[in-house]
N, C-alpha and C. Protein backbone atom coordinates (compact mmCIF):
# COMPACT_ATOMS: atom_id res chain seq x y z
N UNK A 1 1.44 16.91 -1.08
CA UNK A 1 2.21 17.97 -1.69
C UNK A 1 1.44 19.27 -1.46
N UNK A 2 2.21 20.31 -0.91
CA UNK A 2 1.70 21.73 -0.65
C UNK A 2 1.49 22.26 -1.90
N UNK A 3 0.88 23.46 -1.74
CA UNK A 3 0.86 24.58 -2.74
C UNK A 3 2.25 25.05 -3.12
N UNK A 4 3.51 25.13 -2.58
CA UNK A 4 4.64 25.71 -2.87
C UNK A 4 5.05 24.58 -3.80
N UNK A 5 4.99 23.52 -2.64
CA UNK A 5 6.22 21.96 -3.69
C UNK A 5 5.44 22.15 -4.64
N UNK A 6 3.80 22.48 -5.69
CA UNK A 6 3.00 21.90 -6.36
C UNK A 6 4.10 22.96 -7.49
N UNK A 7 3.99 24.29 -7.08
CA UNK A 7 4.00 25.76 -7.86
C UNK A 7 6.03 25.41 -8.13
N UNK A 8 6.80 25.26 -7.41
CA UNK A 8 8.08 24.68 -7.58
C UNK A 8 7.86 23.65 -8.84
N UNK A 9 7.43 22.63 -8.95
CA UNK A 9 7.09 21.70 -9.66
C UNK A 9 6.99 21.83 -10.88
N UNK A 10 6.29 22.73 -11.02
CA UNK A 10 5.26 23.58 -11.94
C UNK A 10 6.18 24.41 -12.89
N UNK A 11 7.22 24.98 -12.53
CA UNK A 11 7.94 25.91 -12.46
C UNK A 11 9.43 25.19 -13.15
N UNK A 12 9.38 24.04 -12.76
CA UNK A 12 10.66 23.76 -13.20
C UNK A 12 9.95 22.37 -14.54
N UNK A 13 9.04 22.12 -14.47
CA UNK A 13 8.09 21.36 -15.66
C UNK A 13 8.00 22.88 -16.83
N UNK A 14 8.04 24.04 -16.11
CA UNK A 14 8.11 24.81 -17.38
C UNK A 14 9.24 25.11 -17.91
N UNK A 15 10.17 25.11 -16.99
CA UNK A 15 11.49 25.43 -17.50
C UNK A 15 12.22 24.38 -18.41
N UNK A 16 11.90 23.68 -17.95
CA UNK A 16 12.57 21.54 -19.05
C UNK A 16 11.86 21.95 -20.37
N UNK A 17 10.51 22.26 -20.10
CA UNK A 17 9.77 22.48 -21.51
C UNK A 17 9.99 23.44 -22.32
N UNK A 18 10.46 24.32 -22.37
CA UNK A 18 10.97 25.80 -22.42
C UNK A 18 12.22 25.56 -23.75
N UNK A 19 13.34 24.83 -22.30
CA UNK A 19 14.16 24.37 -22.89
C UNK A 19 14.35 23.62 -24.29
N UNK A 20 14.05 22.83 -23.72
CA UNK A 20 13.16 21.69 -24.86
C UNK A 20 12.87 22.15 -26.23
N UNK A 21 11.43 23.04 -26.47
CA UNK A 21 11.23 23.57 -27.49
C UNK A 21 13.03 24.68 -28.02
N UNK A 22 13.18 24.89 -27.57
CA UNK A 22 14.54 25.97 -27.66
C UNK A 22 15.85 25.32 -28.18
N UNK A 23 15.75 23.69 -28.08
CA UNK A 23 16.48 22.63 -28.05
C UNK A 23 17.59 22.52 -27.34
N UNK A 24 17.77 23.40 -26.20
CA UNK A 24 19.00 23.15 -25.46
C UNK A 24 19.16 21.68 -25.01
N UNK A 25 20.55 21.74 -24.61
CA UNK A 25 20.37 20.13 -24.12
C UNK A 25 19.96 19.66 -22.88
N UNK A 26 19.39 18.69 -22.55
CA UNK A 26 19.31 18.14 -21.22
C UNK A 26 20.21 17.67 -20.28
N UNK A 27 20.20 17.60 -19.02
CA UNK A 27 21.37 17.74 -18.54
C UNK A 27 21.34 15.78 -18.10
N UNK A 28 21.58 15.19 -18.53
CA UNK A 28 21.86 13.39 -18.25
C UNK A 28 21.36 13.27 -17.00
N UNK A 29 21.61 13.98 -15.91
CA UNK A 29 20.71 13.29 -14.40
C UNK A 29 19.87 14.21 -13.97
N UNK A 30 18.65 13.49 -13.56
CA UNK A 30 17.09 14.04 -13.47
C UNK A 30 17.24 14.77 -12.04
N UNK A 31 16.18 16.04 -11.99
CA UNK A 31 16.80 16.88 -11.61
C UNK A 31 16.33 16.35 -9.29
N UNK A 32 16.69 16.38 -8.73
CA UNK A 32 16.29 15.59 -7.80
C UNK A 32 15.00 16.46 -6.62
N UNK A 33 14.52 17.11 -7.49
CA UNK A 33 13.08 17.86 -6.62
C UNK A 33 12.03 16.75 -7.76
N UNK A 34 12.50 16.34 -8.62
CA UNK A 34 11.45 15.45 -8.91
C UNK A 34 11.34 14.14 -8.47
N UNK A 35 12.33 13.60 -7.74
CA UNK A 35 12.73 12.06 -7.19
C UNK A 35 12.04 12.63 -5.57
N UNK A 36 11.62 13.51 -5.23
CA UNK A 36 11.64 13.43 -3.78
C UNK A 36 10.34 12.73 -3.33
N UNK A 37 9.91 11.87 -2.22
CA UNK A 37 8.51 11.00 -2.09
C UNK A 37 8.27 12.73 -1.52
N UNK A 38 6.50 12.47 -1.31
CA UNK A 38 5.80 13.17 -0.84
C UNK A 38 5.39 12.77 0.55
N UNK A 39 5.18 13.73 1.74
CA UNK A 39 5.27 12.62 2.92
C UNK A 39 3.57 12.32 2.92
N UNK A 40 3.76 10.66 3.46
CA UNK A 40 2.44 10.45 3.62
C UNK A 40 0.81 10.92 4.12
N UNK A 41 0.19 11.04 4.16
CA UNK A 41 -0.88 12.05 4.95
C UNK A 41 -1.91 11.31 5.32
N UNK A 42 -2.40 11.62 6.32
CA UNK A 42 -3.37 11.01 6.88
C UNK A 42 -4.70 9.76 5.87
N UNK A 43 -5.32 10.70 5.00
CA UNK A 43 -6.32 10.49 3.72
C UNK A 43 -5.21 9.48 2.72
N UNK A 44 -3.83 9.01 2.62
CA UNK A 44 -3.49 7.77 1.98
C UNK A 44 -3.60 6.57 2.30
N UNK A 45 -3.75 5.72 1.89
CA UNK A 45 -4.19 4.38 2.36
C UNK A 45 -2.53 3.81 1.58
N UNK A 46 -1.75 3.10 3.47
CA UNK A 46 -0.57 2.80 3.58
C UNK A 46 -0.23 1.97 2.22
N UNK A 47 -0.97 1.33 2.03
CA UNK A 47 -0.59 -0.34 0.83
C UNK A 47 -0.66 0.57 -0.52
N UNK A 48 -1.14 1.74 -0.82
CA UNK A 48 -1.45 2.40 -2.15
C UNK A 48 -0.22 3.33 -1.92
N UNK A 49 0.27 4.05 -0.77
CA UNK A 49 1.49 4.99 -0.89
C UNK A 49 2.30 4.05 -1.29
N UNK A 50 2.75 2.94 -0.51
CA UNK A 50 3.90 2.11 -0.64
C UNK A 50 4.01 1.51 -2.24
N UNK A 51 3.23 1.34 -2.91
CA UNK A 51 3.20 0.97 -4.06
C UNK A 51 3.30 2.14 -5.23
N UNK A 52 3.06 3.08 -5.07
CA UNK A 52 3.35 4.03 -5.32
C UNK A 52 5.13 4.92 -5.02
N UNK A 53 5.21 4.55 -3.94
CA UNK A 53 6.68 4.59 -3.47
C UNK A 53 7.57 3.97 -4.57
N UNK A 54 7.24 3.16 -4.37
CA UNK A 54 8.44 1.64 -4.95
C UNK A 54 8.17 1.88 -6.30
N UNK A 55 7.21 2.35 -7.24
CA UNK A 55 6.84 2.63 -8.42
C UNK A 55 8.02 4.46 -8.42
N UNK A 56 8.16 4.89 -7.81
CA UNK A 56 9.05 6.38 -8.05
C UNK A 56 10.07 6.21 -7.92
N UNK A 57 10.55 5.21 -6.53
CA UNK A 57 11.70 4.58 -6.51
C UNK A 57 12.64 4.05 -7.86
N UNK A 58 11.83 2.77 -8.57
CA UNK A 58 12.08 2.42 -9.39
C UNK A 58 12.50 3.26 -10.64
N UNK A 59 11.75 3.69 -10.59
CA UNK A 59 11.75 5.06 -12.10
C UNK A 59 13.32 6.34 -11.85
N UNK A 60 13.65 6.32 -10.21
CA UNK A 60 14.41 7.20 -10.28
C UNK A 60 16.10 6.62 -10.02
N UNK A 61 15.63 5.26 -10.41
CA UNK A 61 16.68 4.54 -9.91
C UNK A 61 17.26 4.36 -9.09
N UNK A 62 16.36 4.25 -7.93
CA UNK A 62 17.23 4.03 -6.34
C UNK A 62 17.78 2.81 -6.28
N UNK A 63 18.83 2.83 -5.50
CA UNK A 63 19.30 1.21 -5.12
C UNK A 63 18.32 0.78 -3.99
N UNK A 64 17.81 -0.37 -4.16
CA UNK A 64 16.39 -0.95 -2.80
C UNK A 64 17.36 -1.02 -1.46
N UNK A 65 18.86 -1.05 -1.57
CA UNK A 65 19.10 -0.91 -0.22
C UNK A 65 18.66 0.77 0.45
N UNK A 66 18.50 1.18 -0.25
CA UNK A 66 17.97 3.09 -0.11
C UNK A 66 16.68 3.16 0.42
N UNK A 67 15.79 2.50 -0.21
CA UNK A 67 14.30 2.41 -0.37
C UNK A 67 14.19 2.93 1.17
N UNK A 68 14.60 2.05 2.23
CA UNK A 68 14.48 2.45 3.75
C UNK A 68 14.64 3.42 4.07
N UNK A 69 15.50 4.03 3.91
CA UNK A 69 16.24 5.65 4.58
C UNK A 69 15.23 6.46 3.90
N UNK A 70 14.71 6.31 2.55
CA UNK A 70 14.30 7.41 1.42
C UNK A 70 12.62 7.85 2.16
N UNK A 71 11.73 6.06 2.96
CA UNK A 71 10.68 5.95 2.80
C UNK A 71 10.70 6.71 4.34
N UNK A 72 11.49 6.32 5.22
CA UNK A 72 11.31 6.45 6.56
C UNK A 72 10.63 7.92 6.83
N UNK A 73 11.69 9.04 5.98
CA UNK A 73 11.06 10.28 6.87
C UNK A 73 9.69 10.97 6.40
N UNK A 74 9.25 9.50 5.40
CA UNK A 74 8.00 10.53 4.75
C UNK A 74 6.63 9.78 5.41
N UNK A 75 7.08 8.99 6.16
CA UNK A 75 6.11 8.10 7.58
C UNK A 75 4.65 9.06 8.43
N UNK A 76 3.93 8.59 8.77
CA UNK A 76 3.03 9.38 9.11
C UNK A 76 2.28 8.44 9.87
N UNK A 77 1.29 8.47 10.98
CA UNK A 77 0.54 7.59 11.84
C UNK A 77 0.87 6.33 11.89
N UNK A 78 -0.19 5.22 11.59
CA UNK A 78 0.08 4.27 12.47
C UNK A 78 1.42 3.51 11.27
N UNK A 79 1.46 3.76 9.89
CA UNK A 79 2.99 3.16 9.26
C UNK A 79 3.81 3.68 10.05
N UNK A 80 4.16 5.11 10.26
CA UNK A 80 5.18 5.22 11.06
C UNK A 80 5.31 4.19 12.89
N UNK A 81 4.36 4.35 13.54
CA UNK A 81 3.86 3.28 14.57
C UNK A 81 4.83 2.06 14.52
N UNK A 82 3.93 1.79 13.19
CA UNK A 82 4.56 0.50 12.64
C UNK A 82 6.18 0.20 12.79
N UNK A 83 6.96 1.01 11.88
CA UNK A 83 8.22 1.27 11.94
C UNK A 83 8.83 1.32 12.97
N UNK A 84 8.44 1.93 13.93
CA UNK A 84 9.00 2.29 15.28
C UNK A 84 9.08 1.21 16.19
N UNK A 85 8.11 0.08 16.12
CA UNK A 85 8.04 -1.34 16.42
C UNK A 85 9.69 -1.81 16.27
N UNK A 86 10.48 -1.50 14.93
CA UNK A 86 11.44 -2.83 14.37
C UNK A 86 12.88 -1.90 15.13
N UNK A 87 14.07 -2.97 15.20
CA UNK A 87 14.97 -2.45 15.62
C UNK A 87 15.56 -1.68 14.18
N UNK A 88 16.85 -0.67 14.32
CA UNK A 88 17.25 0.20 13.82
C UNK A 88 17.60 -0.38 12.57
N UNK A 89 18.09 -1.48 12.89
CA UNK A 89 18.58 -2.83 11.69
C UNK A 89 17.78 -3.25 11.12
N UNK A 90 16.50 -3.74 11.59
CA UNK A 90 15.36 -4.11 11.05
C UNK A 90 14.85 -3.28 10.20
N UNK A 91 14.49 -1.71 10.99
CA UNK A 91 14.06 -0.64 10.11
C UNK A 91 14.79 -0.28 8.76
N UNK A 92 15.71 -0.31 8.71
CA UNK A 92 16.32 -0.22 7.49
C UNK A 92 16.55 -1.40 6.31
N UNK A 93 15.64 -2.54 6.78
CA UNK A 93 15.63 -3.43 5.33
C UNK A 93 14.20 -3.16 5.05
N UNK A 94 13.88 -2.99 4.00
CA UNK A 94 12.55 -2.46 3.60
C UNK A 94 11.68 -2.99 3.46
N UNK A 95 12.23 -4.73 2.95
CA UNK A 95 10.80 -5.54 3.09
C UNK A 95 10.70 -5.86 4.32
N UNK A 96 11.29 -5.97 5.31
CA UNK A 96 10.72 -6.22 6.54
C UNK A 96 9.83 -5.11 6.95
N UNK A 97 10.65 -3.73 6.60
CA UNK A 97 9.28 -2.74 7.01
C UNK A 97 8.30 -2.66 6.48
N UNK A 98 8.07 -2.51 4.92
CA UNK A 98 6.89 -2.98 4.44
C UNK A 98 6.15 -3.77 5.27
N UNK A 99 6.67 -5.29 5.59
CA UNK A 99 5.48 -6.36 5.64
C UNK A 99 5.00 -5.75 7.55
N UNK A 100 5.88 -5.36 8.40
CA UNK A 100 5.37 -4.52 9.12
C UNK A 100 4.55 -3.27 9.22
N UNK A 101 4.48 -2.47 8.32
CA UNK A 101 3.36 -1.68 8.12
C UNK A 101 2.25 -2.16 7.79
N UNK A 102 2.11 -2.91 6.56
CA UNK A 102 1.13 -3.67 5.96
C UNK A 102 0.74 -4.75 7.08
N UNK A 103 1.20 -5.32 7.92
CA UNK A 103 0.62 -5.93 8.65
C UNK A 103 -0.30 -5.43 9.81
N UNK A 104 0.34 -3.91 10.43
CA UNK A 104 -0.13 -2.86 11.13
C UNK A 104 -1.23 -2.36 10.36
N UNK A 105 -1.40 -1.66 9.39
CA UNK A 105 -2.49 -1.31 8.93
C UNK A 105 -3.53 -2.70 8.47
N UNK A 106 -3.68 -3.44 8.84
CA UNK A 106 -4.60 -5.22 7.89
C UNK A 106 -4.23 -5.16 6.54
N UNK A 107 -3.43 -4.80 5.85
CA UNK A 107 -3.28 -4.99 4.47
C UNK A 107 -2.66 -6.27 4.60
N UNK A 108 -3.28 -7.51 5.27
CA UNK A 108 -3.03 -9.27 5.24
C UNK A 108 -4.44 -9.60 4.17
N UNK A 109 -4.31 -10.38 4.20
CA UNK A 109 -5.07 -11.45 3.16
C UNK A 109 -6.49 -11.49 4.62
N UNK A 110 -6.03 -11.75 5.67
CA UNK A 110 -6.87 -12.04 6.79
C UNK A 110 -7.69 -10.25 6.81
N UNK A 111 -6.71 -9.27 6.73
CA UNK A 111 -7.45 -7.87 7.13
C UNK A 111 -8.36 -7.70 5.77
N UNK A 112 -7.75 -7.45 4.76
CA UNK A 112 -9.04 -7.56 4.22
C UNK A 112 -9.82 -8.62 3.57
N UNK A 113 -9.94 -10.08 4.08
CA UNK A 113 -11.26 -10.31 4.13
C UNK A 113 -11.95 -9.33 5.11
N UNK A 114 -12.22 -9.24 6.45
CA UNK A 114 -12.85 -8.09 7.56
C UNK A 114 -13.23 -7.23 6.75
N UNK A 115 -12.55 -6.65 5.97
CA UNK A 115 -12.74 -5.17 5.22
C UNK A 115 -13.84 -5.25 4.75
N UNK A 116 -13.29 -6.51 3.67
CA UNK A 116 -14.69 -6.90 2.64
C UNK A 116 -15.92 -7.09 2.91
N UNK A 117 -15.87 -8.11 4.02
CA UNK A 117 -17.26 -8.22 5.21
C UNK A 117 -17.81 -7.42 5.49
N UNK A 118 -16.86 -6.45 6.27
CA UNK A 118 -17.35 -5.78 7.07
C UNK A 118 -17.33 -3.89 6.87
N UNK A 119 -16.75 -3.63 6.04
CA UNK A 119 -16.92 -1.96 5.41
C UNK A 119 -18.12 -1.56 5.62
N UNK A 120 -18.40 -0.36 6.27
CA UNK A 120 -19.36 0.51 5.88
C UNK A 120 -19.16 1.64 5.05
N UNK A 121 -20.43 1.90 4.04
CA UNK A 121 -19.87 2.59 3.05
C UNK A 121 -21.13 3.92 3.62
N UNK A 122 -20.62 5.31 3.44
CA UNK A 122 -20.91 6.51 3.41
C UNK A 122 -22.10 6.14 2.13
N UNK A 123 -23.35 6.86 2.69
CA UNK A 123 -24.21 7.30 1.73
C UNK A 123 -23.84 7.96 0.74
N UNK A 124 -23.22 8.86 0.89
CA UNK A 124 -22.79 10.62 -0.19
C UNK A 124 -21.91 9.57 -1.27
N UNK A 125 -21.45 8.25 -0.55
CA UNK A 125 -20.17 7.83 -1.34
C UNK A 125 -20.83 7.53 -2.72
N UNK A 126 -20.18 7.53 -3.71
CA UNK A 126 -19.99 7.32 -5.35
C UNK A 126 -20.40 5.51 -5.34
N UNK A 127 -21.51 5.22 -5.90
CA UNK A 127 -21.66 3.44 -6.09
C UNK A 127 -19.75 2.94 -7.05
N UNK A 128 -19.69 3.78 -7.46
CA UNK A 128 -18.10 3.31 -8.61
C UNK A 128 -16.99 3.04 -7.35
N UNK A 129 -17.13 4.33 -6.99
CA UNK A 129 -15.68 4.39 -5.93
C UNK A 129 -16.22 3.21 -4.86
N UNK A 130 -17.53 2.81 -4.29
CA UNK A 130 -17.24 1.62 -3.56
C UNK A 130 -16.83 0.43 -4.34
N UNK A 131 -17.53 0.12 -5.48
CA UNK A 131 -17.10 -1.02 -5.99
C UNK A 131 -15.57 -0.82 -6.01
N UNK A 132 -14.84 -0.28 -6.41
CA UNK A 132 -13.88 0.04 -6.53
C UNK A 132 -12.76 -0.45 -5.47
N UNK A 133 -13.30 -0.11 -4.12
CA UNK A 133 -12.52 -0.49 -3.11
C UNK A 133 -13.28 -2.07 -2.13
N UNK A 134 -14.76 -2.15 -2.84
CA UNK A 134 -14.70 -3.45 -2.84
C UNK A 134 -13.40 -4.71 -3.54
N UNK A 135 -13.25 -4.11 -4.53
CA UNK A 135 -12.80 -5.26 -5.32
C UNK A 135 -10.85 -5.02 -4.90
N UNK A 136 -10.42 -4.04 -4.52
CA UNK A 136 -9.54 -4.21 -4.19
C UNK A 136 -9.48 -5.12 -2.87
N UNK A 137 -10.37 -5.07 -1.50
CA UNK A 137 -10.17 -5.74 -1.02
C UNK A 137 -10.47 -7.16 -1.28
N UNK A 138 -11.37 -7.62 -2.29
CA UNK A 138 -10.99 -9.11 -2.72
C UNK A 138 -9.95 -9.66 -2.95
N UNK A 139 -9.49 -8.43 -3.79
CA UNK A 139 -8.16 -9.12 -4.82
C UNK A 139 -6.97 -9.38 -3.56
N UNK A 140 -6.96 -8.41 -2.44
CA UNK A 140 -5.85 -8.46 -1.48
C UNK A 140 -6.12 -9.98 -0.36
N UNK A 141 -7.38 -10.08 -0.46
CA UNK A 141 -7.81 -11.31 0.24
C UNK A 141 -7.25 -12.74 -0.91
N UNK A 142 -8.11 -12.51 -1.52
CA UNK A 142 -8.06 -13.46 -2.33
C UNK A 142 -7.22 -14.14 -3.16
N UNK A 143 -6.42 -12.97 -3.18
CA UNK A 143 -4.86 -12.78 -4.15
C UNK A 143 -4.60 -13.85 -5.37
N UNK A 144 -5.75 -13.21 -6.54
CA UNK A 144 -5.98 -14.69 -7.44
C UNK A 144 -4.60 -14.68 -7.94
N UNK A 145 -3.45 -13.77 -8.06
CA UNK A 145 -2.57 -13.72 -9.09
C UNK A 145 -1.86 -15.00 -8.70
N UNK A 146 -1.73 -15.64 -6.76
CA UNK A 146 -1.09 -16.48 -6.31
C UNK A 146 -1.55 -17.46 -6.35
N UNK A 147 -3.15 -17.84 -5.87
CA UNK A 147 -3.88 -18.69 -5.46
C UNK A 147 -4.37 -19.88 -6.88
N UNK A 148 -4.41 -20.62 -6.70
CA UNK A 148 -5.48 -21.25 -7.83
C UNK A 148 -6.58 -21.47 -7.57
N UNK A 149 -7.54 -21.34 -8.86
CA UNK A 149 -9.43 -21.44 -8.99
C UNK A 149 -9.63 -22.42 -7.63
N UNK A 150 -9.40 -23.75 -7.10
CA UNK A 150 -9.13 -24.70 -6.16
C UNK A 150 -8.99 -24.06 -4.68
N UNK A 151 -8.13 -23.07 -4.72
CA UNK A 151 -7.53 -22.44 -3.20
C UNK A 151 -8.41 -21.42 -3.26
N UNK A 152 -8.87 -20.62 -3.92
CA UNK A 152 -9.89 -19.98 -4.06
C UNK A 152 -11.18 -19.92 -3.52
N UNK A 153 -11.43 -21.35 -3.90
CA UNK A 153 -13.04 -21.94 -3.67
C UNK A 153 -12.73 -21.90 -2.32
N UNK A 154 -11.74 -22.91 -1.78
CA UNK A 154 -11.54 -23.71 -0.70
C UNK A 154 -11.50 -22.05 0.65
N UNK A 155 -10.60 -20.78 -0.03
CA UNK A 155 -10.94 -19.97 0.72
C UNK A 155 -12.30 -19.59 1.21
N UNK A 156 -13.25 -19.24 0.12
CA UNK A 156 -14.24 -18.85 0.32
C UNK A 156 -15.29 -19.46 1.23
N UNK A 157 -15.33 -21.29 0.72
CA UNK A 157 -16.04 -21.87 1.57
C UNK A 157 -15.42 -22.23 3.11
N UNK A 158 -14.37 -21.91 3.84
CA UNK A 158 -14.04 -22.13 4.63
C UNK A 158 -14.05 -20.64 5.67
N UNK A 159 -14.60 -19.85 4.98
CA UNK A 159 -15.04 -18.27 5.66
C UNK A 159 -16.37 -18.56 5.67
N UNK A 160 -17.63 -19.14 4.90
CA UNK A 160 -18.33 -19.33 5.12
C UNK A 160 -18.92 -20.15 5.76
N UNK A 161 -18.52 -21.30 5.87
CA UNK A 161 -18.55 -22.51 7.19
C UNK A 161 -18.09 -22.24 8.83
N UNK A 162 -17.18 -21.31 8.63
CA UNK A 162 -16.46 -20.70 10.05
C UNK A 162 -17.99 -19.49 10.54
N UNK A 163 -18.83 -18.96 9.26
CA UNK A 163 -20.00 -18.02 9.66
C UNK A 163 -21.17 -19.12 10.32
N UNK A 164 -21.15 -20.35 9.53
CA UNK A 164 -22.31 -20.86 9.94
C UNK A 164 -22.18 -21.47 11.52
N UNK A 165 -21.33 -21.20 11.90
CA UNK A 165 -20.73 -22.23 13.15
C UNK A 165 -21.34 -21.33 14.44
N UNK A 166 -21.97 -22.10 15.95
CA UNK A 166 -21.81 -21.41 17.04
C UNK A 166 -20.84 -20.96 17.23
N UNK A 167 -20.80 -20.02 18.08
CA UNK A 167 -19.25 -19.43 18.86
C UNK A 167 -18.39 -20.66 19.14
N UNK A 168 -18.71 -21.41 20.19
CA UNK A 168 -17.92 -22.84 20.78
C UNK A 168 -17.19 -23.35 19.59
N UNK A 169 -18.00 -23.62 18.94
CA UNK A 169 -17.30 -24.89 17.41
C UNK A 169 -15.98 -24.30 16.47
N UNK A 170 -16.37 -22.74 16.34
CA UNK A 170 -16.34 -21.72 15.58
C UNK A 170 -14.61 -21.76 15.87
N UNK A 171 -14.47 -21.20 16.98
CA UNK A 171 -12.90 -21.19 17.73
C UNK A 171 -12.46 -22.36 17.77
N UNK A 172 -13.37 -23.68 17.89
CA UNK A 172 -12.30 -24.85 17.85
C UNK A 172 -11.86 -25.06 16.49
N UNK A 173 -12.56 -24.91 15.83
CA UNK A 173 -12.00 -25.12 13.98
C UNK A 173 -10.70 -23.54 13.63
N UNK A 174 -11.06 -23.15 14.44
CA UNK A 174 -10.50 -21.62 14.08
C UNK A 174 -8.72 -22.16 14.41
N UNK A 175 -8.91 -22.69 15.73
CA UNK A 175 -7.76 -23.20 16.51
C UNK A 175 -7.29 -24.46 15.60
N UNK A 176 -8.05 -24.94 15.19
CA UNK A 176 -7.28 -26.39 14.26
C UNK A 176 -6.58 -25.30 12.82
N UNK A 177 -6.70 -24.35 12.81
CA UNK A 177 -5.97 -23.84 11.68
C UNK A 177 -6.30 -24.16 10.29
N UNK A 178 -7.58 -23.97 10.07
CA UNK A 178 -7.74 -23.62 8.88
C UNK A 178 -6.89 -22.96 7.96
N UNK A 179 -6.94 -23.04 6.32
CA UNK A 179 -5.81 -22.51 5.68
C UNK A 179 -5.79 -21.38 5.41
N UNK A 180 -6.90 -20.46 5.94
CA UNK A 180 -7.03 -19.24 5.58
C UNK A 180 -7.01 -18.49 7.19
N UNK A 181 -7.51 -19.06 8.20
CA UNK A 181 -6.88 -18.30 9.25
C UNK A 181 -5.76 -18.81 9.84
């Protein structure tokens, strides 16, 4: 959001309030500069806009057949990428585009384990804000809300057995399909 959309915003949050105290009435449908998404920007991380999306969506009462048309033009790098992948039909059902973006950016269970592994974190960075995005990529790996304590374990030790392995062995177990790759 620019400085104008912020100061617009701003402007009409004073005017509702204004009102308000004054007790005029409200007008029954919300006014639609507040329903509009913001387009994505480089510095968002795709899986946090989209959830965020669908969280404004919801609140402004879109119909989810909408969600597509609403999300499309606010697209930016590789989600948009992403999008551009599916046919015109495709693009317009939303969980298919979702699970295509999210699959384009690693927001899989498979991308961030890697993440988790493998992140490098900026010195200057905040110890909070890494934990922070440590533990999100667990939770996206690990996804306890689905998994049970059992599938859990069985994840973990089967990322760690795939580490202890030569290269050779490593790909043949990889290829027998383990349940996590």
């Amino acid at each position: 959001m620019d400085a104008t959309q912020f100061a617009a915003l701003m402007d009409l949050l004073r005017q509702t309030l204004t009102a308000a105290v004054q007790g005029a009435a409200r007008s029954t449908a919300p006014d639609p500069r507040l329903q509009r998404p913001t387009k994505m920007t480089a510095e968002d991380r795709p899986e946090a806009y989209l959830e965020v999306f669908e969280a404004m969506a919801t609140s402004a009462g879109w119909a989810p057949e909408q969600w597509a048309s609403c999300l499309l033009p606010q697209l930016t790098g590789e989600a948009q990428a992403a999008a551009r992948t599916l046919s015109p039909e495709a693009m317009m059902d939303y969980p298919t585009l979702k699970a295509v973006i999210l699959n384009r950016v690693g927001a899989t269970p498979e991308g961030y384990r890697k993440k988790f592994r493998g992140e490098q974190f900026a010195a200057e960075e905040h110890p909070r804000t890494i934990a922070h995005r440590l533990k999100d990529y667990a939770l996206g790996w690990l996804n306890p809300d689905v998994n049970t304590k059992a599938r859990l374990v069985e994840m973990v030790v089967v990322e760690r057995f795939l580490e202890c392995l030569a290269p050779g062995p490593r790909l043949w177990v990889q290829r027998q399909a383990p349940l996590i790759l």
